[in-house]
Protein backbone atom coordinates (compact mmCIF):
# COMPACT_ATOMS: atom_id res chain seq x y z
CA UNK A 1 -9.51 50.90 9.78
CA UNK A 2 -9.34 51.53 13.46
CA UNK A 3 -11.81 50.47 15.99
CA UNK A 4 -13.66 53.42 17.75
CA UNK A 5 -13.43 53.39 21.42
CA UNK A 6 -16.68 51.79 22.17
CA UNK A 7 -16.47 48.99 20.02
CA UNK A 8 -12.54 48.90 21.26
CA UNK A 9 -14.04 48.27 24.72
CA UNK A 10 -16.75 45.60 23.69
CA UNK A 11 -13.90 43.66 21.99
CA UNK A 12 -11.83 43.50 24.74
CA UNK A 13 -14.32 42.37 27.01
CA UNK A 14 -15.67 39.74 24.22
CA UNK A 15 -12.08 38.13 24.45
CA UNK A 16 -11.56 38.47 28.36
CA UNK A 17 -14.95 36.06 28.40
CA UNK A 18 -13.39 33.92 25.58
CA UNK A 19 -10.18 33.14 28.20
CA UNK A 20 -12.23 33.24 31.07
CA UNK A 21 -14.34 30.43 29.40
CA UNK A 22 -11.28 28.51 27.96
CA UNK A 23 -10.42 28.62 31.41
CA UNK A 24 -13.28 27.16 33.19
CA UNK A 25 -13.37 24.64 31.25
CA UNK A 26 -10.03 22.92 31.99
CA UNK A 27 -11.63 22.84 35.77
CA UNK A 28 -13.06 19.49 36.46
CA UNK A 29 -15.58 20.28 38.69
CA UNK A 30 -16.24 22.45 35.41
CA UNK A 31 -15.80 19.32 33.46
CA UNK A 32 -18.15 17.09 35.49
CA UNK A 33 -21.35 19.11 35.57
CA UNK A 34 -22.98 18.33 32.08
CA UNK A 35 -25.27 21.63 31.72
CA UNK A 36 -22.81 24.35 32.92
CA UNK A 37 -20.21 22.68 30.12
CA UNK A 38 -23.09 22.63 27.51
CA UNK A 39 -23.84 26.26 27.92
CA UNK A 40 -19.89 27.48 28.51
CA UNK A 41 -19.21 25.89 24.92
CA UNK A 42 -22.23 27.48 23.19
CA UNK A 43 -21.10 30.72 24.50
CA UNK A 44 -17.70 29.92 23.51
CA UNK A 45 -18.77 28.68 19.99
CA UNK A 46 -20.52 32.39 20.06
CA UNK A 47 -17.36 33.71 20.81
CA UNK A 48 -14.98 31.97 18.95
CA UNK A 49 -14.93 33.90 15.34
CA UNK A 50 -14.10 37.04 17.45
CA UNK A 51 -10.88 35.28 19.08
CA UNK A 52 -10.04 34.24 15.37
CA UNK A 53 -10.77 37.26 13.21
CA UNK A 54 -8.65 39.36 15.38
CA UNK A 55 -5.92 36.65 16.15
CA UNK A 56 -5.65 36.54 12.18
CA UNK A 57 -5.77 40.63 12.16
CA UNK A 58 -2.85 40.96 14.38
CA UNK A 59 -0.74 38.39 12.24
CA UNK A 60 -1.39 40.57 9.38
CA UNK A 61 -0.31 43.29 11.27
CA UNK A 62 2.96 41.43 12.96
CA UNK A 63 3.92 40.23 8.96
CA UNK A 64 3.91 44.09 8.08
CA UNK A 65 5.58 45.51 11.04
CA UNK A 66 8.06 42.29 10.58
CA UNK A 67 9.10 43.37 6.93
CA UNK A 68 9.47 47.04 8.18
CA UNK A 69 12.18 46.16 10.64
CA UNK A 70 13.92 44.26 8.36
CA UNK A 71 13.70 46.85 5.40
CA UNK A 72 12.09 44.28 3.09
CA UNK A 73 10.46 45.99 0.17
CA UNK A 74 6.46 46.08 0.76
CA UNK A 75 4.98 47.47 -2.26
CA UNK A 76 4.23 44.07 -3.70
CA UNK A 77 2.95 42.66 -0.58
CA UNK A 78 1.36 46.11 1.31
CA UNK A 79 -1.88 46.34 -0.67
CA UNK A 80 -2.85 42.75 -0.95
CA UNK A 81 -2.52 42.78 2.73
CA UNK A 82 -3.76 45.53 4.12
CA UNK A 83 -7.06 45.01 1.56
CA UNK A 84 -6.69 41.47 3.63
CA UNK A 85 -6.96 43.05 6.75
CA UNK A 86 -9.44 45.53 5.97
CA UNK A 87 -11.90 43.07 5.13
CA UNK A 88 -11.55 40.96 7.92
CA UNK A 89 -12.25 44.45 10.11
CA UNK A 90 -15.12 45.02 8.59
CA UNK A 91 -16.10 41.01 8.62
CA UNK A 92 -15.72 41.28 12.60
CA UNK A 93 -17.55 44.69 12.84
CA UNK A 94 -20.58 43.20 10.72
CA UNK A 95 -20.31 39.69 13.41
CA UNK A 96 -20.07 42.12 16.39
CA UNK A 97 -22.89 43.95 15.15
CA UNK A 98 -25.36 40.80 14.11
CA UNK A 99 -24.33 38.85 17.66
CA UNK A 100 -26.17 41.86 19.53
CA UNK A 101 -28.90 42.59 17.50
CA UNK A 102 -30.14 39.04 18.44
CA UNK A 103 -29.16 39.89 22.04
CA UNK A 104 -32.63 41.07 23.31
CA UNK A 105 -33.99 41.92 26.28
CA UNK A 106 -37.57 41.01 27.38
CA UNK A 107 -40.05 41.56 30.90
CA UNK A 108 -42.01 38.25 31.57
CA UNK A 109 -45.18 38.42 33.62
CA UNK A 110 -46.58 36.13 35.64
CA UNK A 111 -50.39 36.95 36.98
CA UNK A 112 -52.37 34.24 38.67
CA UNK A 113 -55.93 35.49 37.48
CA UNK A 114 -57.77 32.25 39.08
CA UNK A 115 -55.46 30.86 42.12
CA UNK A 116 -56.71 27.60 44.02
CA UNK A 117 -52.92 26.41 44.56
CA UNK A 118 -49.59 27.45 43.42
CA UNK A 119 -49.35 24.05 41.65
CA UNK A 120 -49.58 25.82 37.75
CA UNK A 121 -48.05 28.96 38.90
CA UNK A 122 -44.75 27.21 40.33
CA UNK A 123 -44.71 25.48 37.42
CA UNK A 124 -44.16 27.87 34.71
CA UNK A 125 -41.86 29.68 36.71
CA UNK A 126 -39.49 27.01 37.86
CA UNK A 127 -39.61 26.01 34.33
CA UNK A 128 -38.89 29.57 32.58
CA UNK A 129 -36.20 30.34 35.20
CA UNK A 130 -34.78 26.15 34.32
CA UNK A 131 -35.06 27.23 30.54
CA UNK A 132 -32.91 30.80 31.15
CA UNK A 133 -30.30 28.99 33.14
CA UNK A 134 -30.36 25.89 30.91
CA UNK A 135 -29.83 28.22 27.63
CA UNK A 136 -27.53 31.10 29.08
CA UNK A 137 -30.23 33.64 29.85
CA UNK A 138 -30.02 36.09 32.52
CA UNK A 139 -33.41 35.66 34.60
CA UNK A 140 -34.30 38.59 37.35
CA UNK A 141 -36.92 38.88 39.50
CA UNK A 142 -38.48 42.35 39.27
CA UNK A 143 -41.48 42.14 41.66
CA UNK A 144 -42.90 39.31 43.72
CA UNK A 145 -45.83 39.72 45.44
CA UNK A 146 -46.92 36.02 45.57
CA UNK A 147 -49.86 35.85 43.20
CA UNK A 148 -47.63 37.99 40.54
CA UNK A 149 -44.21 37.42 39.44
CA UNK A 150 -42.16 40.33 37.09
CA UNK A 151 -39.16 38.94 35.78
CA UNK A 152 -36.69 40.67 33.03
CA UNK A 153 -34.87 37.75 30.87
CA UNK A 154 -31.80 38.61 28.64
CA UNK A 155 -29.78 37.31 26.02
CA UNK A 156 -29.62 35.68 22.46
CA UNK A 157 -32.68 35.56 21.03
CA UNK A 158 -35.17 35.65 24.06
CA UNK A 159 -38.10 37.50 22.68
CA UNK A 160 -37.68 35.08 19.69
CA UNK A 161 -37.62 31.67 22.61
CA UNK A 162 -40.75 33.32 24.44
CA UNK A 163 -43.18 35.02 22.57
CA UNK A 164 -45.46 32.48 21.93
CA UNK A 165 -46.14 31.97 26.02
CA UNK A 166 -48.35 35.03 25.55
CA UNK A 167 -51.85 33.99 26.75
CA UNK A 168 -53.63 32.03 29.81
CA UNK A 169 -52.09 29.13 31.00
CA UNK A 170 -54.95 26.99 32.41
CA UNK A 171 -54.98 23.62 34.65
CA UNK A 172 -58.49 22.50 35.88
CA UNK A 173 -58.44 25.11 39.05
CA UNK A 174 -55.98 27.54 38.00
CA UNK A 175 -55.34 30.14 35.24
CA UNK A 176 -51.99 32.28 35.09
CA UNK A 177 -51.84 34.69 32.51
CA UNK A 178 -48.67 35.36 31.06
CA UNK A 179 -47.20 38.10 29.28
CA UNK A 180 -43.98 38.87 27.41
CA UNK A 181 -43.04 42.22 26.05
CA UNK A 182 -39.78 43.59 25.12
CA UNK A 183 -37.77 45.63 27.88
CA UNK A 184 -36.46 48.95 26.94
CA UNK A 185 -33.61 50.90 29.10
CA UNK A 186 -33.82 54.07 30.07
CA UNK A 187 -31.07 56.34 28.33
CA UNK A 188 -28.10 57.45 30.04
CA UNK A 189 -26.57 61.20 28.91
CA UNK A 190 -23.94 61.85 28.23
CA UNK A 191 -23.83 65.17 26.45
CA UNK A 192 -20.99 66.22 24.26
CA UNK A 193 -20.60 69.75 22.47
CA UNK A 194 -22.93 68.69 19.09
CA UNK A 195 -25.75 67.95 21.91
CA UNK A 196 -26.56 70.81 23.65
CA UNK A 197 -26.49 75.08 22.62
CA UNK A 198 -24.43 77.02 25.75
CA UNK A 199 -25.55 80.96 25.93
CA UNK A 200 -23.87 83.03 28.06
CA UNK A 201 -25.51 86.05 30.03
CA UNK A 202 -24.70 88.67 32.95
CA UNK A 203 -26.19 87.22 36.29
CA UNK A 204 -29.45 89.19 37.71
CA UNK A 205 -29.12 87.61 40.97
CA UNK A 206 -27.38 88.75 44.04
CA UNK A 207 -23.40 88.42 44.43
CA UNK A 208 -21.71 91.39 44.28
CA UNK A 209 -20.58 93.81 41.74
CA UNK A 210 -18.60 91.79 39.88
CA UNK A 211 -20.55 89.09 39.82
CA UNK A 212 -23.29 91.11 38.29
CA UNK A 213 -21.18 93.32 35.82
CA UNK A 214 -19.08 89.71 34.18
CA UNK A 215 -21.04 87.35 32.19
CA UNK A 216 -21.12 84.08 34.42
CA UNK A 217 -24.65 82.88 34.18
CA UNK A 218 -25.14 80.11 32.03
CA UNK A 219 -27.58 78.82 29.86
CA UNK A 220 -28.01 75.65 28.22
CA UNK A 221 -30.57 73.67 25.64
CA UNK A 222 -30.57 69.96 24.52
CA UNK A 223 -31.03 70.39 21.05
CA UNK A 224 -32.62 66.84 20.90
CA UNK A 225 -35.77 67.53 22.98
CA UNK A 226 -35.65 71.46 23.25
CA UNK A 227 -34.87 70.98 27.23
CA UNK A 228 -33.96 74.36 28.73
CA UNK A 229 -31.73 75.08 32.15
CA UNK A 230 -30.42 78.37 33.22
CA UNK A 231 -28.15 78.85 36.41
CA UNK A 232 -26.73 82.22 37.92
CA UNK A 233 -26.39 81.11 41.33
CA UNK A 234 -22.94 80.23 41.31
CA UNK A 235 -20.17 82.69 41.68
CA UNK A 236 -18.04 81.94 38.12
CA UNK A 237 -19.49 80.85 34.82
CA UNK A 238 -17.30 77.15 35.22
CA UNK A 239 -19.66 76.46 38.36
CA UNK A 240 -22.75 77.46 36.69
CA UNK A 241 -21.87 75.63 33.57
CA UNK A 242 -21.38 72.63 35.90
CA UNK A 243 -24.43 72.94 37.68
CA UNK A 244 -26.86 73.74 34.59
CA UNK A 245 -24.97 70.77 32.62
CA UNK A 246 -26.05 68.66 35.44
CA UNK A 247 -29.46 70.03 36.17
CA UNK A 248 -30.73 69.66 31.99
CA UNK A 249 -29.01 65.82 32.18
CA UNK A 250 -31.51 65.33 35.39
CA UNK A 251 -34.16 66.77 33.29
CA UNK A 252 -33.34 64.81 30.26
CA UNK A 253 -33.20 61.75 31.74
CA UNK A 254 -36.62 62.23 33.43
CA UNK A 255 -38.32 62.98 30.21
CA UNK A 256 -36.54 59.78 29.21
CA UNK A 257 -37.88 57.28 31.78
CA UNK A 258 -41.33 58.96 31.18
CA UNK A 259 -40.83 58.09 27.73
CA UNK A 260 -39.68 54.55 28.10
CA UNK A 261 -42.50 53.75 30.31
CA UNK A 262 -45.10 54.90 27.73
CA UNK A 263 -43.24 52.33 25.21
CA UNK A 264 -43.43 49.59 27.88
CA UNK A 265 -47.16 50.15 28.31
CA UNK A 266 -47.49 50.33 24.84
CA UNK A 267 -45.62 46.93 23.94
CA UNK A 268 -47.11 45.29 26.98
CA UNK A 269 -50.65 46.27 25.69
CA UNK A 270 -50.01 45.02 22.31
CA UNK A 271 -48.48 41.75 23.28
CA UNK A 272 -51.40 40.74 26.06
CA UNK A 273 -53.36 38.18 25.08
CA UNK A 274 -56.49 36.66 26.88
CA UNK A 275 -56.95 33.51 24.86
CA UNK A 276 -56.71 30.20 26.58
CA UNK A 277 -53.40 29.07 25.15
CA UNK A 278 -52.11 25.73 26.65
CA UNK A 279 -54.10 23.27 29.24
CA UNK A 280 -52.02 21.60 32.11
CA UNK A 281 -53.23 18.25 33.35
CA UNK A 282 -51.73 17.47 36.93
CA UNK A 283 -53.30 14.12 37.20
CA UNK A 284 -52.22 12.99 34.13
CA UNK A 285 -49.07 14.33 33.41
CA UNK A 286 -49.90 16.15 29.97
CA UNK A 287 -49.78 19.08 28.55
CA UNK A 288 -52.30 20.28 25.51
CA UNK A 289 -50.98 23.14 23.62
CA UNK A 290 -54.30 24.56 22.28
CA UNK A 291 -52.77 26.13 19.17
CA UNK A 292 -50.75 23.08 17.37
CA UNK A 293 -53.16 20.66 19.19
CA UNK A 294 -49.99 19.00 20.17
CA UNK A 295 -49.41 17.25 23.44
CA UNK A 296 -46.34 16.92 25.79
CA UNK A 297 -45.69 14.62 28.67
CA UNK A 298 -45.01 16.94 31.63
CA UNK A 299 -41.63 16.37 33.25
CA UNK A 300 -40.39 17.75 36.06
CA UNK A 301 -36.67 17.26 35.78
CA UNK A 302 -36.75 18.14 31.96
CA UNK A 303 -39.25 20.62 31.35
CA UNK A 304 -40.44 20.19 28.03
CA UNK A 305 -42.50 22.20 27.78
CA UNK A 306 -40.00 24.97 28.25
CA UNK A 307 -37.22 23.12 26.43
CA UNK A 308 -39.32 23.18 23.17
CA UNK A 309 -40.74 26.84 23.80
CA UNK A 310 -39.96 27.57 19.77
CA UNK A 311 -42.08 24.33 19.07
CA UNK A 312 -44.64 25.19 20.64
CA UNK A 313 -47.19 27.28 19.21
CA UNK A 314 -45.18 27.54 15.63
């Protein structure tokens, strides 16, 4: 079994961040801060039956070539290890494939619907932003405009880590709504032949004679959403080709951000939530999660609330 190119490339990369890790932490200024070590060895534990599955691929691989060169007989040997190596291929595909399905990508919002201080506001997001870099989340801040916060939040499992912050937030002068949805990217194109129909036609347009009696306006359709671009403006059928190619992939890509907003608006209407769902108490240090009727102490150099996000509300 080969590896196509794409999954070539995420490989390669995969085990570049495996050294790189194995790297940093030989560094003792590495070494001596607790939480970057704690999250460089869970992403290196996350990493680690990559390095091994192939490492134990290419000795399969090394044994074969190996008897080759010497001329050993491999007809006793060939099938039990190439079976051997086939299955470990398709173990590390079936890893690859499970790691980044549980990689997800999510928009938190922060909306301060009653606002007498930033007190409850600050607090949530100091404490989601603590959480992301605490548990080796990327955290971005989409929009700030003081009163509202839009962040996206990637990596393992973060839908899973913050759904259940869905709701009002609510200390004795403040409410912050928050919402989570999942974050979808807008698709790239990349069109190859089994994509798109190419017709070929005799330019109407001005040019000269030539131009007009030689078949060098183009015309192109993505099969996928019926997209249609002509262009006879050019002077050979190459440039036109070029130019319609890159005028439907403009069009297509449109129709695809159009699209992806919809299916934000859609998951960000399904997932809001007006119920009261946790009360903050300032004064008294506590938290009261309104749904498990459990309480938490509030800490600011922890943040448990945000350290036990999956207890919460479970």
């Amino acid at each position: 079994m080969n590896f196509d190119e794409k999954l070539s490339e995420k490989i390669d990369k995969y085990l570049a961040r495996f050294e790189e890790i194995n790297n940093l932490l030989t560094l003792e200024e590495v070494l001596c801060d607790e939480k970057m070590s704690i999250r460089l060895e869970k992403e290196r534990k996350l990493l680690l039956p990559i390095a091994e599955k192939l490492e134990e691929i290419n000795c399969l691989k090394n044994e074969i070539n190996n008897k080759k060169a010497n001329s050993q007989d491999l007809n006793e040997d060939f099938l039990f290890i190439n079976q051997k190596i086939k299955n470990l291929e398709t173990d590390l595909i079936e890893y690859i494939a499970n790691m980044n399905s549980s990689n997800q990508q999510i928009i938190i919002e922060l909306n301060a619907v009653k606002l007498t201080s930033k007190k409850l506001f600050n607090f949530l997001f100091d404490g989601y932003k603590k959480f992301c870099e605490n548990n080796n989340l990327s955290f971005n801040i989409l929009q700030n405009d003081g009163a509202f916060v839009k962040t996206r939040v990637e990596g393992q499992n973060a839908y899973d880590l913050f759904k259940n912050e869905n709701g009002i937030h609510k200390s004795l002068n403040n409410s912050v709504q928050v919402v989570v949805y999942n974050d979808f990217e807008i698709k790239k194109e990349n069109f190859g032949d089994k994509d798109i129909k190419i017709e070929i036609f005799r330019s109407n347009g001005a040019g000269g004679q030539n131009v007009n009696k030689v078949s060098t306006a183009v015309r192109i359709t993505h099969l996928q959403t019926g997209i249609t671009v002509s262009c006879q403006d050019e002077r050979s059928q190459i440039q036109n080709k070029q130019r319609a190619l890159e005028n439907l992939k403009a069009k297509v890509e449109k129709v695809n951000a159009e699209n992806c907003q919809k299916t934000l608006e859609i998951e960000r209407k399904k997932n809001y939530n007006k119920t009261i769902i946790r009360n903050y108490n300032f004064e008294k240090d506590i938290i009261t999660d309104l749904k498990t009727k459990m309480e938490f102490e509030m800490s600011k150099n922890t943040f448990e609330l945000i350290l036990n996000l999956k207890k919460i509300g479970s």
